[in-house]
C-alpha atoms as a PDB file:
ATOM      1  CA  UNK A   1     -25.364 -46.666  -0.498  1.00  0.00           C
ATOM      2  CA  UNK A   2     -25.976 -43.285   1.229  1.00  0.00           C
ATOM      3  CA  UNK A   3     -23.490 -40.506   0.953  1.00  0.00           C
ATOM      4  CA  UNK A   4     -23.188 -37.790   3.035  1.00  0.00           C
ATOM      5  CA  UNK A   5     -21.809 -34.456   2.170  1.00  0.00           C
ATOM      6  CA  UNK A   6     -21.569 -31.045   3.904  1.00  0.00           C
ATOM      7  CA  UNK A   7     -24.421 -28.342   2.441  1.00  0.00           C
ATOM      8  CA  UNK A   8     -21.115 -25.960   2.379  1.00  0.00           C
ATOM      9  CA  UNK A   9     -19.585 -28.425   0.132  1.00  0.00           C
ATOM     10  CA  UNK A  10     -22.432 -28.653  -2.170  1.00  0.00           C
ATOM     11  CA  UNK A  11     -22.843 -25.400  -2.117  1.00  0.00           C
ATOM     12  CA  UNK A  12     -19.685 -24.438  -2.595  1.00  0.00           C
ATOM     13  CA  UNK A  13     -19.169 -26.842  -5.917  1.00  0.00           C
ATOM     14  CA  UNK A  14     -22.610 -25.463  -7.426  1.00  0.00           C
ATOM     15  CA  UNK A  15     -20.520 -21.695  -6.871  1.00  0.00           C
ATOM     16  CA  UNK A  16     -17.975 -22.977  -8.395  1.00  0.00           C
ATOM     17  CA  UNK A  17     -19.609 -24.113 -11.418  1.00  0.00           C
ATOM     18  CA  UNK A  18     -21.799 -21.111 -11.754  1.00  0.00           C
ATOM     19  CA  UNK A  19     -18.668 -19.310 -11.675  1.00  0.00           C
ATOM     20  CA  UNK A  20     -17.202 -21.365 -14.433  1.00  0.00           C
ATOM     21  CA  UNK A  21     -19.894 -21.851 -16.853  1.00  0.00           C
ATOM     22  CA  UNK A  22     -22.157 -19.147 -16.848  1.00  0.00           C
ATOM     23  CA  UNK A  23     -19.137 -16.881 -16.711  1.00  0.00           C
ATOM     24  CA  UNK A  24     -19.983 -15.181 -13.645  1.00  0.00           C
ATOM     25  CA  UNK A  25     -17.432 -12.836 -12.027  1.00  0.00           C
ATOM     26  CA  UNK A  26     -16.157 -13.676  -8.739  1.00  0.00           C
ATOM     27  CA  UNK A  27     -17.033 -10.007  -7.509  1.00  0.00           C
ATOM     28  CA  UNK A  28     -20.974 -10.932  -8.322  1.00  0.00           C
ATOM     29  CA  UNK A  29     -20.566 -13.670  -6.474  1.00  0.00           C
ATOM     30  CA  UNK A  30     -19.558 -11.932  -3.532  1.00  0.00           C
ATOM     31  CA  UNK A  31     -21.846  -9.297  -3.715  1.00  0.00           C
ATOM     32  CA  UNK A  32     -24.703 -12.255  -3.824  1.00  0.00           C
ATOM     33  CA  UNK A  33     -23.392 -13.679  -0.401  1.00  0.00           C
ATOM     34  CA  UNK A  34     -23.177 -10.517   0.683  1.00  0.00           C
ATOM     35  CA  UNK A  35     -26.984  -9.535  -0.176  1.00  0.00           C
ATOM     36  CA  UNK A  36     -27.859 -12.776   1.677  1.00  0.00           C
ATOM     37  CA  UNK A  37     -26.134 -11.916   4.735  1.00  0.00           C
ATOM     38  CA  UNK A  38     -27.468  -8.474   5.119  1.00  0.00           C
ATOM     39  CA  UNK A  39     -31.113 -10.177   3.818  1.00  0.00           C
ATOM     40  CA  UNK A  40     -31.118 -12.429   6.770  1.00  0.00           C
ATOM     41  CA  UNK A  41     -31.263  -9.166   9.456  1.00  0.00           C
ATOM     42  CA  UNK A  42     -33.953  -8.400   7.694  1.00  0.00           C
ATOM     43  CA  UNK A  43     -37.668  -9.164   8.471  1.00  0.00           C
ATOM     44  CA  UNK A  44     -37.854 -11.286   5.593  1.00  0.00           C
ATOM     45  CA  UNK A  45     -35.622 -13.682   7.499  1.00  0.00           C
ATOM     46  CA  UNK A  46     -38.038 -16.030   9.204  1.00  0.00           C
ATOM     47  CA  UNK A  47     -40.115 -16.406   6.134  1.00  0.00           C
ATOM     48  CA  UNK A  48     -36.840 -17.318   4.464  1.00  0.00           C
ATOM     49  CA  UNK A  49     -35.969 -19.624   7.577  1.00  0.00           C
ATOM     50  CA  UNK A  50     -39.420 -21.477   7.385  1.00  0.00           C
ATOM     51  CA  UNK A  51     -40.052 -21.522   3.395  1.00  0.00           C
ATOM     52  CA  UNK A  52     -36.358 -23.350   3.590  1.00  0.00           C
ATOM     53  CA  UNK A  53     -37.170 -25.789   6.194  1.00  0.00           C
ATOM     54  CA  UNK A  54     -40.519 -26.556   4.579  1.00  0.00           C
ATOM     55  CA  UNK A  55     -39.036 -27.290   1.444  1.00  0.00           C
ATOM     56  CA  UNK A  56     -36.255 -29.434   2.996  1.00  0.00           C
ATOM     57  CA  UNK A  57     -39.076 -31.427   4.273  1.00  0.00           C
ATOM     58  CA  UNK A  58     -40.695 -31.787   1.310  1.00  0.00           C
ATOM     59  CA  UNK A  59     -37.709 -32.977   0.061  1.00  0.00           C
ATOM     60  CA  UNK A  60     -36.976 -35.463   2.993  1.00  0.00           C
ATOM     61  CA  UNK A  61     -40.460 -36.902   3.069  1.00  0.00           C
ATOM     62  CA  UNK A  62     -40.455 -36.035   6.793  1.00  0.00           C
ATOM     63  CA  UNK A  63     -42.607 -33.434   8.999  1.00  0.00           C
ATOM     64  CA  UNK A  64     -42.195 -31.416  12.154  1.00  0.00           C
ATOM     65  CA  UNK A  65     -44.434 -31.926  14.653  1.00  0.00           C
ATOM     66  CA  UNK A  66     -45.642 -28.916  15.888  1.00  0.00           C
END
């Protein structure tokens, strides 16, 4: 059976039980998506961007041809 869920959704539910757990304040949280936002204008972004996608891969089994 394959299920297929939104990386928002996952992501969001992994906030949420950050949040909950390890008793995280919301306003940390916020200041984290913030840091990524402003991170990925940066020129760290498109090691970020490929490091990701590499490690999707990875995950995947699968390769880009290039």
């Amino acid at each position: 059976m394959t299920v297929s869920l939104p990386l928002v959704l996952v992501l969001g539910g992994l906030a949420w039980l950050v949040v909950k757990f390890f008793r995280l304040c919301w306003w940390a949280v916020v200041a984290l998506v913030l840091f990524g936002f402003y991170l990925a204008n940066t020129f760290l972004a498109p090691l970020i961007d490929h490091t990701t996608r590499s490690g999707v891969d990875v995950v995947n089994g699968t390769t880009h041809a290039k």
